[in-house]
PDB file of N, CA and C in Angstrom:
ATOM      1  N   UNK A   1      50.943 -15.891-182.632  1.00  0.00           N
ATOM      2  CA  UNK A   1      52.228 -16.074-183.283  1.00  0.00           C
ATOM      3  C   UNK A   1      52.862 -14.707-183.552  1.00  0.00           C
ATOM      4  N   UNK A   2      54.181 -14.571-183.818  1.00  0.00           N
ATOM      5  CA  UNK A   2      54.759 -13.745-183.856  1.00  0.00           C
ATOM      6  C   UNK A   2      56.025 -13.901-184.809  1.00  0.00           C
ATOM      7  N   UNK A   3      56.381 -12.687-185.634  1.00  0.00           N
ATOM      8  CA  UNK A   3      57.502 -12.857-186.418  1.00  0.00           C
ATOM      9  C   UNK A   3      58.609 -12.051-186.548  1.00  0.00           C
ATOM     10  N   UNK A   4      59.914 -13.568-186.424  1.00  0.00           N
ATOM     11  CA  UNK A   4      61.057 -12.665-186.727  1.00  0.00           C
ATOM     12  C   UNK A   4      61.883 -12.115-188.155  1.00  0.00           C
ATOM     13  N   UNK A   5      62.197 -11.111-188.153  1.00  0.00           N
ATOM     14  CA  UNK A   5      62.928 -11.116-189.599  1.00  0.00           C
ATOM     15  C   UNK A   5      64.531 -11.555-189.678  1.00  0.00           C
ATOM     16  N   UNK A   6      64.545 -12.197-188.795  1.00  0.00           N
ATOM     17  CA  UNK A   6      66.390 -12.572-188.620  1.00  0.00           C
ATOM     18  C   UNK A   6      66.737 -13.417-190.185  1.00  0.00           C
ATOM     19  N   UNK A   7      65.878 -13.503-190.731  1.00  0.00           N
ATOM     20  CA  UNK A   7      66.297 -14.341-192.366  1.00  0.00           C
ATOM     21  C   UNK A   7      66.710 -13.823-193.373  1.00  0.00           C
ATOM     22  N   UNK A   8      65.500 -12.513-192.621  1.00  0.00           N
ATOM     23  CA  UNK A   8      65.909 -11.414-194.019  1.00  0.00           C
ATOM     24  C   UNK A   8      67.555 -10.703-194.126  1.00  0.00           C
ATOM     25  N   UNK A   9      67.644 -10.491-192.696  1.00  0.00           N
ATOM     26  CA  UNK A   9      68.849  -9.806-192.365  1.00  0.00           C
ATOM     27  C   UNK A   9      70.408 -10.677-192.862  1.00  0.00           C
ATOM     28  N   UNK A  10      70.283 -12.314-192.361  1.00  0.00           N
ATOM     29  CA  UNK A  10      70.992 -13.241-193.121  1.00  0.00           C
ATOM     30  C   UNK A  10      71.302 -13.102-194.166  1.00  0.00           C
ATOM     31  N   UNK A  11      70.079 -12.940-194.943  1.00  0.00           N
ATOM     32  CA  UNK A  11      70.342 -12.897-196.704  1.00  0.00           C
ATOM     33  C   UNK A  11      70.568 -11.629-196.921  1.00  0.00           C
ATOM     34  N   UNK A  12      70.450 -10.533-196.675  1.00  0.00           N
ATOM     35  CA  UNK A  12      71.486  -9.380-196.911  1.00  0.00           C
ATOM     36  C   UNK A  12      72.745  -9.554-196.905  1.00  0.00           C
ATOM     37  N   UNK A  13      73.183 -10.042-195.401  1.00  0.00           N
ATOM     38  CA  UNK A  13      75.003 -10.290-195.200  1.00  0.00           C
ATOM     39  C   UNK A  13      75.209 -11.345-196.293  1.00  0.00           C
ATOM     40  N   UNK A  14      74.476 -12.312-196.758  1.00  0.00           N
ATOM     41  CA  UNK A  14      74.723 -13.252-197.657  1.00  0.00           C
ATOM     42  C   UNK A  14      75.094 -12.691-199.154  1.00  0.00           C
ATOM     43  N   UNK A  15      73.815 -11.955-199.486  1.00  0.00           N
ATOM     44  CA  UNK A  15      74.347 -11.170-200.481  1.00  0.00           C
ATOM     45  C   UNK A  15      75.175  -9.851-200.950  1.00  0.00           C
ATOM     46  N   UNK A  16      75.486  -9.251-199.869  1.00  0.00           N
ATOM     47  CA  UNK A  16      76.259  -8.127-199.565  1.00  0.00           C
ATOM     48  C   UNK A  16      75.366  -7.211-200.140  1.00  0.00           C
ATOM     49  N   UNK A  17      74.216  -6.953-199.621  1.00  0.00           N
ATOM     50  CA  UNK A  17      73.377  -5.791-199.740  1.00  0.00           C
ATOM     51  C   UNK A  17      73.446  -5.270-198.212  1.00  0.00           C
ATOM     52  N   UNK A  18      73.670  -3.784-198.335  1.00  0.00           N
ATOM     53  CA  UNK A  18      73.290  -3.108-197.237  1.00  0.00           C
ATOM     54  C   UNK A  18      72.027  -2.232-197.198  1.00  0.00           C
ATOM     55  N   UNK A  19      71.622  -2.219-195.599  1.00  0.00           N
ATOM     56  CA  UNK A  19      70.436  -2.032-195.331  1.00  0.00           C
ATOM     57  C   UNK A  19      69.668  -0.828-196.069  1.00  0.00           C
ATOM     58  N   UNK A  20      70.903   0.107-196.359  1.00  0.00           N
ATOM     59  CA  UNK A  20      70.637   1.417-197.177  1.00  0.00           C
ATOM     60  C   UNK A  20      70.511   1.025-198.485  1.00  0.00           C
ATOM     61  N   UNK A  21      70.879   0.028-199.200  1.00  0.00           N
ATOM     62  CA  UNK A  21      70.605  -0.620-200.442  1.00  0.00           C
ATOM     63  C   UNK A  21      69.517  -0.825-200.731  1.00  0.00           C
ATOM     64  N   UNK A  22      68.979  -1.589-199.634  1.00  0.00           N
ATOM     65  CA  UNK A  22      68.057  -2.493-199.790  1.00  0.00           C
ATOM     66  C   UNK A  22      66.741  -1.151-199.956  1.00  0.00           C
ATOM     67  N   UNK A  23      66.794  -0.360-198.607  1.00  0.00           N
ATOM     68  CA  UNK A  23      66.290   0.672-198.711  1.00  0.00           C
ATOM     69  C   UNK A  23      65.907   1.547-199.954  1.00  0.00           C
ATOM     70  N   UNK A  24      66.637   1.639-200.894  1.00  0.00           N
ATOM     71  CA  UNK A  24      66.632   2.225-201.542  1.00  0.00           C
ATOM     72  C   UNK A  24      66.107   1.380-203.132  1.00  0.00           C
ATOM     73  N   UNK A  25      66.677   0.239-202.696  1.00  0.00           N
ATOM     74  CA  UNK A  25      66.102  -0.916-203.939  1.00  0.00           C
ATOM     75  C   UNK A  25      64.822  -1.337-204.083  1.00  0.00           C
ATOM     76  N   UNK A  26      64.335  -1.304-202.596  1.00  0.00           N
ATOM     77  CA  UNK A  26      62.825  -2.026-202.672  1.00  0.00           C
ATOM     78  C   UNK A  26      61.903  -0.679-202.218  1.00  0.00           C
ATOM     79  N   UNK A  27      62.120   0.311-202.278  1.00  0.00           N
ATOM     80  CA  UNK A  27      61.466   1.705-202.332  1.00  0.00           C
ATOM     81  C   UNK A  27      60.179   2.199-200.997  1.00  0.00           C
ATOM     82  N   UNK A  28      61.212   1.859-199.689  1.00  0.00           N
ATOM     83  CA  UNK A  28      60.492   2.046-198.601  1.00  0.00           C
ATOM     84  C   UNK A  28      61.158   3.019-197.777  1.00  0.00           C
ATOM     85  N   UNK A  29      60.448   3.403-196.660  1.00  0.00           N
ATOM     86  CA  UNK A  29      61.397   4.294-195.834  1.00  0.00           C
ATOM     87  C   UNK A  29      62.279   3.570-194.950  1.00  0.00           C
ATOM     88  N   UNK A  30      63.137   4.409-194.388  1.00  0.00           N
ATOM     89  CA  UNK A  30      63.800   3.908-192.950  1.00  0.00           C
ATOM     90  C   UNK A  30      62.653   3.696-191.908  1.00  0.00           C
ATOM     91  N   UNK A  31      61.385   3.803-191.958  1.00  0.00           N
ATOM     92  CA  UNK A  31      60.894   3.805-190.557  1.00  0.00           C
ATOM     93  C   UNK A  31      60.372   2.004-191.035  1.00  0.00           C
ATOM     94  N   UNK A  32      60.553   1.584-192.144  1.00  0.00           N
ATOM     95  CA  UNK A  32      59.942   0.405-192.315  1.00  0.00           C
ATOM     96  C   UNK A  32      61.228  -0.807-192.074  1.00  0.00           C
ATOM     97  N   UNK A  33      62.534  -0.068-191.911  1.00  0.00           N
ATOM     98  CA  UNK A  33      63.876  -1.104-191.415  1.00  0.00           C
ATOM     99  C   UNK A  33      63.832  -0.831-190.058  1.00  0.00           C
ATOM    100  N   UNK A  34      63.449   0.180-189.516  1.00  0.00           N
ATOM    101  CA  UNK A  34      63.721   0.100-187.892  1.00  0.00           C
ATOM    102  C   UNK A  34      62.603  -1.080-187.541  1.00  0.00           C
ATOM    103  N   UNK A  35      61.390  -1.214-187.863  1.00  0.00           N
ATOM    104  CA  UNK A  35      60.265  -2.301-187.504  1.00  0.00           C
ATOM    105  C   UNK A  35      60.636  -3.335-187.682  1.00  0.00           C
ATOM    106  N   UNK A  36      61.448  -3.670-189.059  1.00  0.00           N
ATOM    107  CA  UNK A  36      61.991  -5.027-189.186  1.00  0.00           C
ATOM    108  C   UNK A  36      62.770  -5.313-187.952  1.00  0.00           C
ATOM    109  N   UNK A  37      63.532  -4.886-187.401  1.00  0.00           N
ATOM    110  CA  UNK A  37      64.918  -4.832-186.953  1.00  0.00           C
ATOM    111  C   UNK A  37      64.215  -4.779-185.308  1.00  0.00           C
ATOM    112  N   UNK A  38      63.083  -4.248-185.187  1.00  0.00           N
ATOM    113  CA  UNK A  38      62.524  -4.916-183.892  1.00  0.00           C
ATOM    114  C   UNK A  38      61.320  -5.919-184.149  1.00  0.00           C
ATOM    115  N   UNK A  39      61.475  -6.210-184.494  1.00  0.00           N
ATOM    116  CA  UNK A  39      60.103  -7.839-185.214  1.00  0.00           C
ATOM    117  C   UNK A  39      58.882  -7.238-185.226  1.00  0.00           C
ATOM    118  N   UNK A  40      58.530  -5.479-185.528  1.00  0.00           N
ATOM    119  CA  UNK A  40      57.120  -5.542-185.414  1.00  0.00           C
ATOM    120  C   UNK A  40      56.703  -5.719-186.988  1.00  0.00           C
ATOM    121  N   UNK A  41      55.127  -5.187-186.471  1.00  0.00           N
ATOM    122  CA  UNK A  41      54.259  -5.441-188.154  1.00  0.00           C
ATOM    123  C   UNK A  41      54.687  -4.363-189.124  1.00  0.00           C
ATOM    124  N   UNK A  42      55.000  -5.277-190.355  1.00  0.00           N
ATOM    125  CA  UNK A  42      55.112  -4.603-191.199  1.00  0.00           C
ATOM    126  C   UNK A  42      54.127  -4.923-192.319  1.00  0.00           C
ATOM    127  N   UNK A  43      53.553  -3.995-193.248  1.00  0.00           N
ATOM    128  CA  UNK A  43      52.947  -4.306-194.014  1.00  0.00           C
ATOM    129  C   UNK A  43      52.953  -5.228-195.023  1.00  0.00           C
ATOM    130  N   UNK A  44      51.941  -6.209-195.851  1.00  0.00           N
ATOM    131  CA  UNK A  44      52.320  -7.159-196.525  1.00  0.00           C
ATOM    132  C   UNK A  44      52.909  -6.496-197.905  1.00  0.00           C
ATOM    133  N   UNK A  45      52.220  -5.466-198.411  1.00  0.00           N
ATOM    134  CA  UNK A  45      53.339  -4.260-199.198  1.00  0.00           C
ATOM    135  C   UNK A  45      54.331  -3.964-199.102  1.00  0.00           C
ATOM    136  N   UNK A  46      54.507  -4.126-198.029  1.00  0.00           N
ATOM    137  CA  UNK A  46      56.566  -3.650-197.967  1.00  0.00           C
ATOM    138  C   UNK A  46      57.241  -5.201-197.899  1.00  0.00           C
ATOM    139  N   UNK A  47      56.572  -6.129-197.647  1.00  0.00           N
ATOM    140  CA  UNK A  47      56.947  -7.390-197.436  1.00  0.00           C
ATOM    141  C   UNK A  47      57.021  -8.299-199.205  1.00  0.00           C
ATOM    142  N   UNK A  48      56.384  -7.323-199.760  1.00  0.00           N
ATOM    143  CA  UNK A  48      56.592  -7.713-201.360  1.00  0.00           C
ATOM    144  C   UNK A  48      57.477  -7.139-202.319  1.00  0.00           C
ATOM    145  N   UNK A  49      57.658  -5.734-201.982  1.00  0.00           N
ATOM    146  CA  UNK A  49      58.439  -5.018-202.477  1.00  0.00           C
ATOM    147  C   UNK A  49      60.011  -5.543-201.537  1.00  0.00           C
ATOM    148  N   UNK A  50      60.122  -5.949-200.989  1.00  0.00           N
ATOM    149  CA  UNK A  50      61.503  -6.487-200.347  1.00  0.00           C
ATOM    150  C   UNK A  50      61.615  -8.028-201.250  1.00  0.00           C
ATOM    151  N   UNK A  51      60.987  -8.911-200.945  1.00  0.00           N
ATOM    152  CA  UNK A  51      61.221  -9.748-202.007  1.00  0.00           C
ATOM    153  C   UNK A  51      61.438  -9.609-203.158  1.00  0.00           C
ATOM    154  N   UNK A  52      60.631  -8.553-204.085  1.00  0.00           N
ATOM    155  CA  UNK A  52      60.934  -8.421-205.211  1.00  0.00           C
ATOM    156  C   UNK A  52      61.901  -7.594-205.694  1.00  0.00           C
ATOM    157  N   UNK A  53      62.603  -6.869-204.557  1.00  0.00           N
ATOM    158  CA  UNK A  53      64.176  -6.388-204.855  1.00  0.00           C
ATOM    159  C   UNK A  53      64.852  -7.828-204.718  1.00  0.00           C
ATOM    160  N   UNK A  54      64.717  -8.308-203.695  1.00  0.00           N
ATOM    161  CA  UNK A  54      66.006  -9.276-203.258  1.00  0.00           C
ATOM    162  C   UNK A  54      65.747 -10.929-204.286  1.00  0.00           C
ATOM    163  N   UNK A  55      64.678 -10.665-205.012  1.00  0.00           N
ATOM    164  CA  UNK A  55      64.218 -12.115-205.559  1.00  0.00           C
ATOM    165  C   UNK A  55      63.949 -13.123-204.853  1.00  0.00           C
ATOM    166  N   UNK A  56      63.427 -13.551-203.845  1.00  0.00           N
ATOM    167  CA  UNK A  56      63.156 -14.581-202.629  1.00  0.00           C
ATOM    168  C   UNK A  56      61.590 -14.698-202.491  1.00  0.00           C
ATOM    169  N   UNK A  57      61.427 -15.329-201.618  1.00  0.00           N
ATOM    170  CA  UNK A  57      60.133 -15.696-201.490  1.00  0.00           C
ATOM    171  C   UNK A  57      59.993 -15.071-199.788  1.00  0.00           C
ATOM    172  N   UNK A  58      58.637 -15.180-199.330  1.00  0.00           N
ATOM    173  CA  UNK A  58      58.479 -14.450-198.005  1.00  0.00           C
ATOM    174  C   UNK A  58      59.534 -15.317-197.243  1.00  0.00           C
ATOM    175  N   UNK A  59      58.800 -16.666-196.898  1.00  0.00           N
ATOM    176  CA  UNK A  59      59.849 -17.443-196.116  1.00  0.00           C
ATOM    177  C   UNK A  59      61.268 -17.749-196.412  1.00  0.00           C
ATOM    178  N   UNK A  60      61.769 -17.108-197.161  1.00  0.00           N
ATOM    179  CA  UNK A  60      63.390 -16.887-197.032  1.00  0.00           C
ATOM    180  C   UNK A  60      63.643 -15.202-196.288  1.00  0.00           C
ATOM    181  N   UNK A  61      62.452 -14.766-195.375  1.00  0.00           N
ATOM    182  CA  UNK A  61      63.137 -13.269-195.104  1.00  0.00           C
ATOM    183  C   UNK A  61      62.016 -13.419-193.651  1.00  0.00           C
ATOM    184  N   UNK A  62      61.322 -14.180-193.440  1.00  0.00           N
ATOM    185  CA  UNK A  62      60.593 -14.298-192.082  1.00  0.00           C
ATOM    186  C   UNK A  62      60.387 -15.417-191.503  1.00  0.00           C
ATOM    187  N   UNK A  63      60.362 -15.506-190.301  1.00  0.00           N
ATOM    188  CA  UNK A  63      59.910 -16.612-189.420  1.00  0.00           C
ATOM    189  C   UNK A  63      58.897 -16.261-188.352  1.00  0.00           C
ATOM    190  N   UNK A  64      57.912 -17.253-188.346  1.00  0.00           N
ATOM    191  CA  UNK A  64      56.904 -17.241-187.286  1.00  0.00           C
ATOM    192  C   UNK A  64      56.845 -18.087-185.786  1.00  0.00           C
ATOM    193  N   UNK A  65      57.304 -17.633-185.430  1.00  0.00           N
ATOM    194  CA  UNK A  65      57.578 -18.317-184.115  1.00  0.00           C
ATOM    195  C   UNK A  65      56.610 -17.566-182.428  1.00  0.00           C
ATOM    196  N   UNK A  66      56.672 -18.952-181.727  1.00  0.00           N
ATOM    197  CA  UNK A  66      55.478 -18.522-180.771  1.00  0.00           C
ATOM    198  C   UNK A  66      55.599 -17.648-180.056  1.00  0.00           C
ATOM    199  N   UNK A  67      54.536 -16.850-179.766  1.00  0.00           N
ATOM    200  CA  UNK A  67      54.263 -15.667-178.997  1.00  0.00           C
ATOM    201  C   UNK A  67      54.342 -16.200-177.864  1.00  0.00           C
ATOM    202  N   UNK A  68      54.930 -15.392-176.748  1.00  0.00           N
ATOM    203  CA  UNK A  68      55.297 -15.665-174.982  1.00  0.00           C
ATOM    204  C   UNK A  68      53.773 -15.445-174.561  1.00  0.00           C
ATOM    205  N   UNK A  69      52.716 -14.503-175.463  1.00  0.00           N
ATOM    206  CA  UNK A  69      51.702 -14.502-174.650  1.00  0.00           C
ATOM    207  C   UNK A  69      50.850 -15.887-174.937  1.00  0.00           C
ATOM    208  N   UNK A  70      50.786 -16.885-175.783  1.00  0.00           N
ATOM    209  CA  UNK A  70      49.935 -17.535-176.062  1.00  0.00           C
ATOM    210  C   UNK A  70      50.621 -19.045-174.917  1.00  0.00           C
ATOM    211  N   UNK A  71      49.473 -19.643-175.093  1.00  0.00           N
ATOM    212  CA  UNK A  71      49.983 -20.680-174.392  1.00  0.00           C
ATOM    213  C   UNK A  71      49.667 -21.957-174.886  1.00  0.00           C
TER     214      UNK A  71
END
């Protein structure tokens, strides 16, 4: 399985937080928005500290959807 963050990004434009906001709200670097922003792994630490800026739960900021390699 594999995950996208296209939820998280939603609920930014939803709430009018920008990415540099967010950045700066949930106390991570830029190298941890470029990973989002290509679906790789990000730590479950930065995946808490983003919720707990934005108040949400994981599954309002990720989706797991199937990997092309699995069958």
């Amino acid at each position: 399985m594999a995950v996208t963050y296209k939820k998280l990004f939603h609920l930014l434009i939803d709430k009018g937080i920008s990415s540099t906001k967010l950045i700066d709200k949930a106390g991570f670097s830029p190298n941890i928005l470029t990973r989002l922003r290509r679906d790789q792994y990000v730590s479950l630490e930065s995946i808490e500290k983003i919720c707990l800026a934005l108040n949400c739960k994981i599954d309002d900021i990720l989706d797991f959807v199937p990997d092309d390699k699995s069958c």
